[in-house]
C-alpha atoms as a PDB file:
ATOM      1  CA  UNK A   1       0.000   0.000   0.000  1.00  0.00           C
ATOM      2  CA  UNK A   2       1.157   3.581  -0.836  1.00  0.00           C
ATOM      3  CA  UNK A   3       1.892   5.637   2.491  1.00  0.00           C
ATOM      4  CA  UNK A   4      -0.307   7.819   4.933  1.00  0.00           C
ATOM      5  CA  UNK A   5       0.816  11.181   5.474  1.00  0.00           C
ATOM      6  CA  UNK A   6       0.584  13.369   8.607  1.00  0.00           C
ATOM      7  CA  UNK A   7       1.474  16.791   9.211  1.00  0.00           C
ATOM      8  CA  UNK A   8       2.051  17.543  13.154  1.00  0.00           C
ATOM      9  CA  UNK A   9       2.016  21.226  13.229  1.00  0.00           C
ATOM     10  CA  UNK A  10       4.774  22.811  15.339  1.00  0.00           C
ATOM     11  CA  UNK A  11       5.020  19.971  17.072  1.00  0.00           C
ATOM     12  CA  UNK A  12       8.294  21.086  19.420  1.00  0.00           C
ATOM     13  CA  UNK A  13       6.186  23.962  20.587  1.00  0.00           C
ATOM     14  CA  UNK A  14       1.941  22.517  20.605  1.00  0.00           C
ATOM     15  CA  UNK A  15       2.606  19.554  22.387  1.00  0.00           C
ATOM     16  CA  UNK A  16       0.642  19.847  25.974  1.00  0.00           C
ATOM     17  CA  UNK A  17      -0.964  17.038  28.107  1.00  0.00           C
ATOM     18  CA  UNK A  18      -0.015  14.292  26.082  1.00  0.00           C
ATOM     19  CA  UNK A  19      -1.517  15.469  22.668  1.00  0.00           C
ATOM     20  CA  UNK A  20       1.268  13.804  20.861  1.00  0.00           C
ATOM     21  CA  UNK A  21      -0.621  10.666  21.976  1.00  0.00           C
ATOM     22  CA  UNK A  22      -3.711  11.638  19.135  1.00  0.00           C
ATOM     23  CA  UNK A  23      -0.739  10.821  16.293  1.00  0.00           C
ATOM     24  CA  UNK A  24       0.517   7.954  17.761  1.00  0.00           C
ATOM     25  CA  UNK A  25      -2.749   6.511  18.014  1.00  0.00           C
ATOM     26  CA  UNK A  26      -4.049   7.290  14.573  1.00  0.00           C
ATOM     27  CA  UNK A  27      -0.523   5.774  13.369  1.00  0.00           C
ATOM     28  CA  UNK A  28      -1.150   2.421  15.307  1.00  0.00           C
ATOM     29  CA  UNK A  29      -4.805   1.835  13.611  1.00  0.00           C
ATOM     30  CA  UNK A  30      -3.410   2.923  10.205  1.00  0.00           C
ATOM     31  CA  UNK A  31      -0.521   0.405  10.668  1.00  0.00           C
ATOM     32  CA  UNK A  32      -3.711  -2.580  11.510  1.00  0.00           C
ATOM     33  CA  UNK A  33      -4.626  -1.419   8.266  1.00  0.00           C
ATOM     34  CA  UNK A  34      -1.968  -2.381   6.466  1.00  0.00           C
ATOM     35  CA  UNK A  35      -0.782   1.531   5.648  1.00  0.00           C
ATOM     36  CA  UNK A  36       3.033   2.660   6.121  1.00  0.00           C
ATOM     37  CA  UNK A  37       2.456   6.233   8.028  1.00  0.00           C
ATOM     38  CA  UNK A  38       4.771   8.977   7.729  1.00  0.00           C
ATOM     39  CA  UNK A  39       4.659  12.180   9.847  1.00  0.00           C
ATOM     40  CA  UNK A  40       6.697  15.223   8.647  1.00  0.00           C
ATOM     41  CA  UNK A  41       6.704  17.589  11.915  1.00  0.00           C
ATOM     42  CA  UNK A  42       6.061  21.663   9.993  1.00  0.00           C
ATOM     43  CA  UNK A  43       7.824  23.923  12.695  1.00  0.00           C
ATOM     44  CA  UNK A  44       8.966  27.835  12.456  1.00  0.00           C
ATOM     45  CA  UNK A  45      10.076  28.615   9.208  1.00  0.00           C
ATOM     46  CA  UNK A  46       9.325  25.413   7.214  1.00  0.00           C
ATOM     47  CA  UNK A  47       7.746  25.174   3.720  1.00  0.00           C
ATOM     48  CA  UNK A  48       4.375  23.450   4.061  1.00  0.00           C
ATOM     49  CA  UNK A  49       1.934  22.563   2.011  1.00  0.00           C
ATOM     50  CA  UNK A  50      -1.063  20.945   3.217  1.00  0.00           C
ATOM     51  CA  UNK A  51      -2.479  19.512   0.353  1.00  0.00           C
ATOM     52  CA  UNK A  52       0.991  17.129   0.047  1.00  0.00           C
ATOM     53  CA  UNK A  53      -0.723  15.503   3.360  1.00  0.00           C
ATOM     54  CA  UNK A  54      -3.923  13.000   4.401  1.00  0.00           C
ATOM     55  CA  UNK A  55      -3.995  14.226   7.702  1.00  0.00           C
ATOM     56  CA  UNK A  56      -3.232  17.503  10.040  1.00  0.00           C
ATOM     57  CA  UNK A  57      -2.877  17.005  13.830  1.00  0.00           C
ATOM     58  CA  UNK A  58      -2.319  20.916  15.602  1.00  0.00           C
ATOM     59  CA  UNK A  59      -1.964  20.619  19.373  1.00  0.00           C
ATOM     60  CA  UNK A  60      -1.926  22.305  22.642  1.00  0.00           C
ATOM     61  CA  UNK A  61       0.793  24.925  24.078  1.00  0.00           C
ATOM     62  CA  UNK A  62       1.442  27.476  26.543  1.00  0.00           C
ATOM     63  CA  UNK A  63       0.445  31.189  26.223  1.00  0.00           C
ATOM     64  CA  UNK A  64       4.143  32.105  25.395  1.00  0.00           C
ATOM     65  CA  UNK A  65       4.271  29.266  22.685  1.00  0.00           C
ATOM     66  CA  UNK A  66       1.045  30.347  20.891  1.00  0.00           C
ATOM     67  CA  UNK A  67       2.213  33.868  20.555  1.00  0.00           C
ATOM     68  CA  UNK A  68       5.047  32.660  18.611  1.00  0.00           C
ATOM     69  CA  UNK A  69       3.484  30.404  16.505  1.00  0.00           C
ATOM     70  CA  UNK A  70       0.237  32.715  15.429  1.00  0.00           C
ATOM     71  CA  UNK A  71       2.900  35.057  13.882  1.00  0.00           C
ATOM     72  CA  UNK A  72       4.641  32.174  11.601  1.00  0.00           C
ATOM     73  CA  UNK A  73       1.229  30.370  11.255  1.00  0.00           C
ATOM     74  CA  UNK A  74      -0.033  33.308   8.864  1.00  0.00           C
ATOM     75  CA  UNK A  75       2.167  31.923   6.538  1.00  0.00           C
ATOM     76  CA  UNK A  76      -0.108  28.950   5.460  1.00  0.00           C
ATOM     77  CA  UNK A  77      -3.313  30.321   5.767  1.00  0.00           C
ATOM     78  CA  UNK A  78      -4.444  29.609   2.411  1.00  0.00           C
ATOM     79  CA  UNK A  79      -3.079  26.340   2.256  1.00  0.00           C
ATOM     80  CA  UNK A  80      -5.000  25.333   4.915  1.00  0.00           C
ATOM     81  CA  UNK A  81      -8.000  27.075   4.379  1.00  0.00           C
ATOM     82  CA  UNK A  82      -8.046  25.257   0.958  1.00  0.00           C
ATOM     83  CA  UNK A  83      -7.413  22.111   2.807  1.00  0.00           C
ATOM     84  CA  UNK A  84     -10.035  22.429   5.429  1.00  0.00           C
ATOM     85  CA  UNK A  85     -12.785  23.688   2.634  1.00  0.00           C
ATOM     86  CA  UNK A  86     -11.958  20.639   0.782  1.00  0.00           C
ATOM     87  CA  UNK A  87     -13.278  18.270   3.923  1.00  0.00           C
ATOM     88  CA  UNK A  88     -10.104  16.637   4.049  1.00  0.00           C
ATOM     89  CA  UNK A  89      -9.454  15.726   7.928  1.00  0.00           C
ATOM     90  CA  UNK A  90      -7.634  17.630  10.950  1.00  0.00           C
ATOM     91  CA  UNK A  91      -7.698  17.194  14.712  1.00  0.00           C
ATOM     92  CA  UNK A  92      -6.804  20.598  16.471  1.00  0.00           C
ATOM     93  CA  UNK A  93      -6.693  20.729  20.048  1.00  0.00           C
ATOM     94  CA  UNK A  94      -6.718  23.439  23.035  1.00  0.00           C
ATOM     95  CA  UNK A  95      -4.163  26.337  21.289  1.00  0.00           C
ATOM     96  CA  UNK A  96      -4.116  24.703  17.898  1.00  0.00           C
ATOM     97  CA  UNK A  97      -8.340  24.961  18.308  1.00  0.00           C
ATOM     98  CA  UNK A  98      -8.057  28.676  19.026  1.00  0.00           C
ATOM     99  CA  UNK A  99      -5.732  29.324  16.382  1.00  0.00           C
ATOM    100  CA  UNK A 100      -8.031  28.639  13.692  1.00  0.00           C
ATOM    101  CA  UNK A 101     -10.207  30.751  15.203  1.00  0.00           C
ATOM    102  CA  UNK A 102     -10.141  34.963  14.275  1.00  0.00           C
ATOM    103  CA  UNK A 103      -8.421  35.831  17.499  1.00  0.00           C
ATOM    104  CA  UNK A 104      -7.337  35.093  21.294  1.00  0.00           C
ATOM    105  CA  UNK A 105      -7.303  37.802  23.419  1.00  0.00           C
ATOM    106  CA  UNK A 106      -5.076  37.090  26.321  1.00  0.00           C
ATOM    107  CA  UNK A 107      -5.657  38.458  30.032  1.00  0.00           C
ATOM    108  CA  UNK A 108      -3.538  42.119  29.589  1.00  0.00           C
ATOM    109  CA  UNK A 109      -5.717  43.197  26.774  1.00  0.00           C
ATOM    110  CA  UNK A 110      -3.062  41.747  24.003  1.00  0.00           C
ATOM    111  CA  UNK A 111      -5.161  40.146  20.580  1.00  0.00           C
ATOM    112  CA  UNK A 112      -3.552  36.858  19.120  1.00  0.00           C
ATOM    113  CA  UNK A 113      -4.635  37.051  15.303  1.00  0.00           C
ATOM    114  CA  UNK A 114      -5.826  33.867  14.200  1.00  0.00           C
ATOM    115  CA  UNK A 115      -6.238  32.590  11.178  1.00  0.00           C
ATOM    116  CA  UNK A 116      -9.910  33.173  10.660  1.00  0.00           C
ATOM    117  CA  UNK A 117     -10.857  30.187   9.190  1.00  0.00           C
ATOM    118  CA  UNK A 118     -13.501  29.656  11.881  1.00  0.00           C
ATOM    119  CA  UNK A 119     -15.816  31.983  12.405  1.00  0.00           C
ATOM    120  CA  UNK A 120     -14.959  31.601  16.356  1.00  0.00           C
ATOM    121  CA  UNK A 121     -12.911  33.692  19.100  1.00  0.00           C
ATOM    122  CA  UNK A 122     -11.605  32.964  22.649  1.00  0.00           C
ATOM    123  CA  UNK A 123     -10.991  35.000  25.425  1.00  0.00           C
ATOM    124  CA  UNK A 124      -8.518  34.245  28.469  1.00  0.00           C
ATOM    125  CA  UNK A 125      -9.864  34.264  32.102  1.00  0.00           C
ATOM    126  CA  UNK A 126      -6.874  34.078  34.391  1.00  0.00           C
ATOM    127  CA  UNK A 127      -9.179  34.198  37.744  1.00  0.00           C
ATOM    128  CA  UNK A 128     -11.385  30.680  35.974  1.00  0.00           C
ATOM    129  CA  UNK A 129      -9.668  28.476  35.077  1.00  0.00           C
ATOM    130  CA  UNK A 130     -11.198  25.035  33.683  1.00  0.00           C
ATOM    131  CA  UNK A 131     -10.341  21.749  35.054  1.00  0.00           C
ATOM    132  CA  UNK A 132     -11.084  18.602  35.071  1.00  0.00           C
ATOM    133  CA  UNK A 133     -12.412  15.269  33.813  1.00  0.00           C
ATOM    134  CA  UNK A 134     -14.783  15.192  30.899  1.00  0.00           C
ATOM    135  CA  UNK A 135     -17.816  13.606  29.630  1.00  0.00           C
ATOM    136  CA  UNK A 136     -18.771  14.443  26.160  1.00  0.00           C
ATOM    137  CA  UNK A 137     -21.900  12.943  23.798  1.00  0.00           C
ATOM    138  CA  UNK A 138     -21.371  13.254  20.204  1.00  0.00           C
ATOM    139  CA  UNK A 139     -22.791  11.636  17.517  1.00  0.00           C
ATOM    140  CA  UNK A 140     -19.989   9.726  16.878  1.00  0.00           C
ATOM    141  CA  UNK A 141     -20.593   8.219  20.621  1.00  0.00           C
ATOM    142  CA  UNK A 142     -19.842   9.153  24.242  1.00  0.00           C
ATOM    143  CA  UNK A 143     -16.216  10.296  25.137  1.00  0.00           C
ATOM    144  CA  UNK A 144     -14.719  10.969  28.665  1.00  0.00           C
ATOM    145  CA  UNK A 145     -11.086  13.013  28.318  1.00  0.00           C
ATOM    146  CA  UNK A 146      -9.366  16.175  30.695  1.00  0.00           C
ATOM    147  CA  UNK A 147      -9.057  19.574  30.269  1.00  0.00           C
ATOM    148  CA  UNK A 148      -7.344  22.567  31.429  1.00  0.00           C
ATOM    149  CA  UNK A 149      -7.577  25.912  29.642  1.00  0.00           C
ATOM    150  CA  UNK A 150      -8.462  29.616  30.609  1.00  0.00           C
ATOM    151  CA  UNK A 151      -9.525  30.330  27.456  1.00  0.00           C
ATOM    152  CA  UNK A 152     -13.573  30.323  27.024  1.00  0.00           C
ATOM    153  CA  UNK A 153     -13.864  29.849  23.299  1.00  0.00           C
ATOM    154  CA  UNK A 154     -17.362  31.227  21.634  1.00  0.00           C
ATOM    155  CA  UNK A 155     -18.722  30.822  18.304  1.00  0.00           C
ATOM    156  CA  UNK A 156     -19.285  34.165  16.264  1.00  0.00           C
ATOM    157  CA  UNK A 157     -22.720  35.871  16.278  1.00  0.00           C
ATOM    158  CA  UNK A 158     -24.569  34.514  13.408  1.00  0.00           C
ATOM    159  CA  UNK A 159     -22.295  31.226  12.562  1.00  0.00           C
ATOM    160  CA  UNK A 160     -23.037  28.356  11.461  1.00  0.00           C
ATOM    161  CA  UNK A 161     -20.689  26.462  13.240  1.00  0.00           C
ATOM    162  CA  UNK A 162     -21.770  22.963  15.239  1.00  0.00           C
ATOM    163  CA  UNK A 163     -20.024  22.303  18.561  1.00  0.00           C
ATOM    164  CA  UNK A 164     -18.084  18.437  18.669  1.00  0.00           C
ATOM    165  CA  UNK A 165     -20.303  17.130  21.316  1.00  0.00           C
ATOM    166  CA  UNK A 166     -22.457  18.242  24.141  1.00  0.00           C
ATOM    167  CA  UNK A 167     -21.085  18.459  27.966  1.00  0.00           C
ATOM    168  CA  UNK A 168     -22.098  16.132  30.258  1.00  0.00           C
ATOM    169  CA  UNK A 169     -19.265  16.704  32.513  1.00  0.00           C
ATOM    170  CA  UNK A 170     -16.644  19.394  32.458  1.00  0.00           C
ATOM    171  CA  UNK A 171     -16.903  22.787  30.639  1.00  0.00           C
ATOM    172  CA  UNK A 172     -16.338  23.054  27.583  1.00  0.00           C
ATOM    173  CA  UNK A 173     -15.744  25.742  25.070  1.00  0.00           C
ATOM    174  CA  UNK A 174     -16.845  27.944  27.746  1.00  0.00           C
ATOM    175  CA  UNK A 175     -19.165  27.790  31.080  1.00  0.00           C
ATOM    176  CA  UNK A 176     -22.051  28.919  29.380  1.00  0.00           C
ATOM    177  CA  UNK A 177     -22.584  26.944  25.866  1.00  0.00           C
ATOM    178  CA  UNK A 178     -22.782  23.191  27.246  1.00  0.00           C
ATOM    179  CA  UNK A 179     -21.005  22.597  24.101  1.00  0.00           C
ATOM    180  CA  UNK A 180     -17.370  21.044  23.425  1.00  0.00           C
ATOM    181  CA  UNK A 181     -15.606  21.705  20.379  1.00  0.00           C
ATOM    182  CA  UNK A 182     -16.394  22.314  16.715  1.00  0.00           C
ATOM    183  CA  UNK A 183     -17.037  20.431  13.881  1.00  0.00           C
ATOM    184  CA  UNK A 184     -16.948  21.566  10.825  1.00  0.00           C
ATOM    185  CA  UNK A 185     -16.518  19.023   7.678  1.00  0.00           C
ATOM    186  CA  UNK A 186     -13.856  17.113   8.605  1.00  0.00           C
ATOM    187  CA  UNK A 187     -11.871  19.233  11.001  1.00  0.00           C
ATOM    188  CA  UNK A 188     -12.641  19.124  14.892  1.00  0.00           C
ATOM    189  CA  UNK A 189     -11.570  21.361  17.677  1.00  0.00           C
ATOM    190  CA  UNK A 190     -11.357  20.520  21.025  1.00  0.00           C
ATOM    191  CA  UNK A 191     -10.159  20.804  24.237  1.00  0.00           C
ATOM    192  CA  UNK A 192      -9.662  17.439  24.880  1.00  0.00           C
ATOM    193  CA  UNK A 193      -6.253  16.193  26.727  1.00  0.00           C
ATOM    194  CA  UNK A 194      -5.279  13.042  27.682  1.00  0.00           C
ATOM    195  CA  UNK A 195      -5.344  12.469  24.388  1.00  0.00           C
ATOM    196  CA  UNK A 196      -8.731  12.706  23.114  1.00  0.00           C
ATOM    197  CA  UNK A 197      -8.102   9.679  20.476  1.00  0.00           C
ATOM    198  CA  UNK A 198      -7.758   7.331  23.241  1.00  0.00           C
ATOM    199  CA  UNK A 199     -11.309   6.975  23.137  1.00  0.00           C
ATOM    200  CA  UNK A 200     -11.598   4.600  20.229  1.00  0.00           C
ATOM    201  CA  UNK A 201     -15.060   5.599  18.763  1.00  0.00           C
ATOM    202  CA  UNK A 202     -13.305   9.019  18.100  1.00  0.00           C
ATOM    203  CA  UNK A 203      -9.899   7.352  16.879  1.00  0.00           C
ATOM    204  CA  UNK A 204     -11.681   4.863  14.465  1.00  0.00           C
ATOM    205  CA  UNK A 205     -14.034   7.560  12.851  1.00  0.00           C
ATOM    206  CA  UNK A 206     -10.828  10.077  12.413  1.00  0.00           C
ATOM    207  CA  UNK A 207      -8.571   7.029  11.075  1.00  0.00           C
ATOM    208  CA  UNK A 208     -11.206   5.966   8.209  1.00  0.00           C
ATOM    209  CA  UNK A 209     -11.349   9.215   6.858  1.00  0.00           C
ATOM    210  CA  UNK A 210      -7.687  10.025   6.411  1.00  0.00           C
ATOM    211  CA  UNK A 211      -8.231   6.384   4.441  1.00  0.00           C
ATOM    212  CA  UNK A 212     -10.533   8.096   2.143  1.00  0.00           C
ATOM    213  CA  UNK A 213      -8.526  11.182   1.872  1.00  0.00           C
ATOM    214  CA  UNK A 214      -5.197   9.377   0.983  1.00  0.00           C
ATOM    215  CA  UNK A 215      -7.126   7.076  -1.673  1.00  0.00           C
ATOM    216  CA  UNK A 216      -8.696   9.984  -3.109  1.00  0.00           C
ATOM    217  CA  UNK A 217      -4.693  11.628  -2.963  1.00  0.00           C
ATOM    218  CA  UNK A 218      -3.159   9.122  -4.620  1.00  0.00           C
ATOM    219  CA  UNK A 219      -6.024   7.956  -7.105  1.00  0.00           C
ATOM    220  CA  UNK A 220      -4.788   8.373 -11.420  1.00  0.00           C
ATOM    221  CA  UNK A 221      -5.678  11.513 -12.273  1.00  0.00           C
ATOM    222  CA  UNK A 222      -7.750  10.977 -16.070  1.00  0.00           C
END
């Protein structure tokens, strides 16, 4: 079989809670499948171009981290706004969520441009933060994770955005919403740790639709 490609975004600087976990995973259930899996790790200054790829994984990072990589992430914004318009699967989690997002605006008053390809925005409360175990019901089945964030994430006025899952326990995108995550075609955001993917459900769904995007990747072209 002809190889599975992953991008890990920034990778030496999104990596919180175990969210490297969500590509090992997915690696291990493409392997059962009989597909060899590479993952090219796109850091600060790399060429990248997302339609070379089956699969984008963007985790977690610290306040610090995030700053730095929202400058150099401007850089591919229309690769992978073509990418995500396309349908063709990502997993973005905690920061990398928020990133793809219009903005972050952090405690002092300081605005973290995102990339605006979700019609979304999160704003950092240092005196609330929110942590804890999860319990999420989505309709790809139940999933119980962690999270810890300060950032309450909201969907823009008028989107048409659908959260990943509803909040049985936990918080969420924010206190108020009762709602985790997006979903939108094939890319979900989330603030899932521990990682997310180790709840199987989840992993298998994610893992059969990289499948379709590398077969429809490496089909002839007539």
């Amino acid at each position: 079989m002809t190889t599975i490609k992953m991008a890990y975004l920034y990778e030496d600087l999104m990596n919180t809670y175990g969210d490297s976990g969500d590509v090992k995973i997915l690696t291990y259930l493409l392997k059962q499948k009989g597909y060899p899996v590479e993952v090219d790790n796109i850091s600060l200054g790399d060429q990248f171009n997302a339609n070379d790829y089956d699969f984008l994984f963007f985790g977690g990072g610290q306040d610090f981290e995030q700053t730095i990589v929202a400058k150099d992430l401007q850089r591919h914004h229309d690769t992978l706004q073509a990418y995500i318009e396309a349908g063709k699967p990502m997993l973005a989690i905690c920061g990398g969520y928020q990133l793809l997002g219009d903005y972050y605006e952090t405690s002092d008053g300081t605005t973290i441009k995102g990339l605006s390809i979700l019609p979304l925005h999160t704003i950092f409360k240092a005196d609330s933060r929110m942590i804890g175990d999860t319990h999420i019901k989505t309709a790809w089945g139940d999933f119980r994770t962690f999270e810890n964030h300060s950032g309450r994430t909201y969907f823009d006025k008028g989107s048409n955005l659908k959260p990943l899952g509803k909040v049985l326990e936990g918080y969420g995108n924010n206190p108020e919403d009762k709602a985790e995550g997006v979903h939108y075609k094939n890319t979900i955001g989330s603030y899932s740790h521990g990682p997310i993917l180790r709840n199987l459900n989840i992993a298998a769904k994610i893992a059969d639709q990289i499948v379709a995007a590398h077969e429809q990747r490496v089909a002839p072209q007539v």
